[in-house]
Protein backbone atom coordinates (compact mmCIF):
# COMPACT_ATOMS: atom_id res chain seq x y z
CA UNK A 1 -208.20 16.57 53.90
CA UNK A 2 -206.21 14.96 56.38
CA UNK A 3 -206.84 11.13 57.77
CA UNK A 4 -208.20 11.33 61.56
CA UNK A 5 -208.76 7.63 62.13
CA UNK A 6 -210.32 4.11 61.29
CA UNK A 7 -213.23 2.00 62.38
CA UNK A 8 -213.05 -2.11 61.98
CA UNK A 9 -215.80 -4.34 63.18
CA UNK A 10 -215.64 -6.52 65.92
CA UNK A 11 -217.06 -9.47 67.99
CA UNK A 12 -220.96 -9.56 68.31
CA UNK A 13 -221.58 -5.95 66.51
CA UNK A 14 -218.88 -4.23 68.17
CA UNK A 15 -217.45 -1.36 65.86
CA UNK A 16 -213.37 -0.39 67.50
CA UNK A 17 -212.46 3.00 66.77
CA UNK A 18 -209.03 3.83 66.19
CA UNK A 19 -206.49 7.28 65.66
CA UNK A 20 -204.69 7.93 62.68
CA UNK A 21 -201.66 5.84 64.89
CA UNK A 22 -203.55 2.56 65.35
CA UNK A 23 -204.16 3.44 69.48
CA UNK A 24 -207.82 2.24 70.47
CA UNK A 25 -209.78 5.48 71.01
CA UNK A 26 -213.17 3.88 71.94
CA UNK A 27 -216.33 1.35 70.64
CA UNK A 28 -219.41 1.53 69.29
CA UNK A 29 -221.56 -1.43 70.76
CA UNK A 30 -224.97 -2.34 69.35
CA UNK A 31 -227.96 -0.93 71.23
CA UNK A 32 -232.06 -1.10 70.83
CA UNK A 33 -233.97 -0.75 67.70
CA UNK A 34 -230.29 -0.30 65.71
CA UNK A 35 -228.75 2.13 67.98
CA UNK A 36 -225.29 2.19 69.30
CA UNK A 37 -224.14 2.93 72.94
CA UNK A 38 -220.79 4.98 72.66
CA UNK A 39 -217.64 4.34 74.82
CA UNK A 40 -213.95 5.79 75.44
CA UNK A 41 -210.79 3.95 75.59
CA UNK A 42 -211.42 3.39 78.94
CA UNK A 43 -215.10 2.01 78.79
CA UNK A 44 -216.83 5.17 79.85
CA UNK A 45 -220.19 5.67 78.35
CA UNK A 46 -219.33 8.76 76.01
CA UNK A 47 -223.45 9.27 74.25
CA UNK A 48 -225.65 7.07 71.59
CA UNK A 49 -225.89 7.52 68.11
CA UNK A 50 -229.39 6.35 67.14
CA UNK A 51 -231.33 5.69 63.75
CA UNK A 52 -232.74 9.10 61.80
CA UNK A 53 -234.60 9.66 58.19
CA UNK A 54 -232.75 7.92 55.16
CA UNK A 55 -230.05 5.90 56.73
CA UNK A 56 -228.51 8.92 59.40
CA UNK A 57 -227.41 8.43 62.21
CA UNK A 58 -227.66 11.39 65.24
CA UNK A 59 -225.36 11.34 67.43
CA UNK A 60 -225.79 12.32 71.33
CA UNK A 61 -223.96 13.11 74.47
CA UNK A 62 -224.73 11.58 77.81
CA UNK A 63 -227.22 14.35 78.78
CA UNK A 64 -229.14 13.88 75.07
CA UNK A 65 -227.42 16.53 73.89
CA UNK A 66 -227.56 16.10 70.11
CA UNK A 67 -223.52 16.51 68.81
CA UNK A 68 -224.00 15.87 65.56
CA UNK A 69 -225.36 13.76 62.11
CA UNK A 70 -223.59 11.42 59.88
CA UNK A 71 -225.70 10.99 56.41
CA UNK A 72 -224.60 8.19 53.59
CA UNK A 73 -223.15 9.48 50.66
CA UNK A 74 -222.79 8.36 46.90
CA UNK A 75 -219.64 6.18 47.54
CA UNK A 76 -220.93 4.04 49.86
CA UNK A 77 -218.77 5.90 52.86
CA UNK A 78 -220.84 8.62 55.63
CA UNK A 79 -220.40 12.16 55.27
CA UNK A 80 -220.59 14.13 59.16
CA UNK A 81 -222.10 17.39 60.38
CA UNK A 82 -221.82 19.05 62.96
CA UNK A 83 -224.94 20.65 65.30
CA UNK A 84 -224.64 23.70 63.01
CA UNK A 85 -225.29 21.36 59.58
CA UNK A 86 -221.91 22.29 58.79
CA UNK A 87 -219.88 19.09 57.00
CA UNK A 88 -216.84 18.18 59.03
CA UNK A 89 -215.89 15.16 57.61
CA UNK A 90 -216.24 11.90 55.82
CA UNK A 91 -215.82 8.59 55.52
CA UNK A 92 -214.44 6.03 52.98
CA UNK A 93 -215.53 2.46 53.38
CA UNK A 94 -212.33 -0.25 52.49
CA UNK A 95 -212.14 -3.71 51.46
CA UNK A 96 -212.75 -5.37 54.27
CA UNK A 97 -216.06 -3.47 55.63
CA UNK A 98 -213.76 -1.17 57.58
CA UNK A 99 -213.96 2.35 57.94
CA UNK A 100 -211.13 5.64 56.83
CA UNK A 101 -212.36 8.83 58.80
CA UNK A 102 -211.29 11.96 57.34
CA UNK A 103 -211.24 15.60 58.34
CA UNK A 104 -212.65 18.19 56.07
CA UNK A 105 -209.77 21.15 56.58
């Protein structure tokens, strides 16, 4: 298990991704009915992740391409899944209502 990143909150909803080295890699800003609108570094659109059964989230390319699930797990962090329902990583929420992503190797 290897760290791959962090997510912080930001200004009006705004969830800043980040790499294992601290460089911005994108944002997640609020969208309709609790869905988020997905961008790159530089503000390219990138997909949505939007609402599912029992707190997921789906997540979807730009063509509504579904790429993938994140489901809440016992430790108040996300676990992810690929299109294939196979886990590929987790999350562990910190102190401050950030984010740790993790890699499953």
């Amino acid at each position: 298990m290897s760290k791959s990143g962090y997510s912080r909150r930001g200004l009006f909803g705004t969830i800043n991704h980040y790499d294992s080295h601290g460089h911005k890699i994108g944002e997640s800003r609020p969208g309709l009915f609790g869905s988020y609108n997905n961008y790159d570094a530089n503000g390219y659109k990138t997909g949505q992740s939007r609402p599912g059964l029992f707190g997921s989230y789906n997540s979807y390319d730009n063509n509504g391409n579904k790429t993938g699930e994140s489901r809440p797990n016992m430790f108040g962090g996300r676990n992810q899944y690929g299109t294939d329902g196979s886990k590929t990583g987790h999350t562990v929420q910190g102190f401050f209502g950030d984010y740790n992503h993790y890699d499953d190797d």
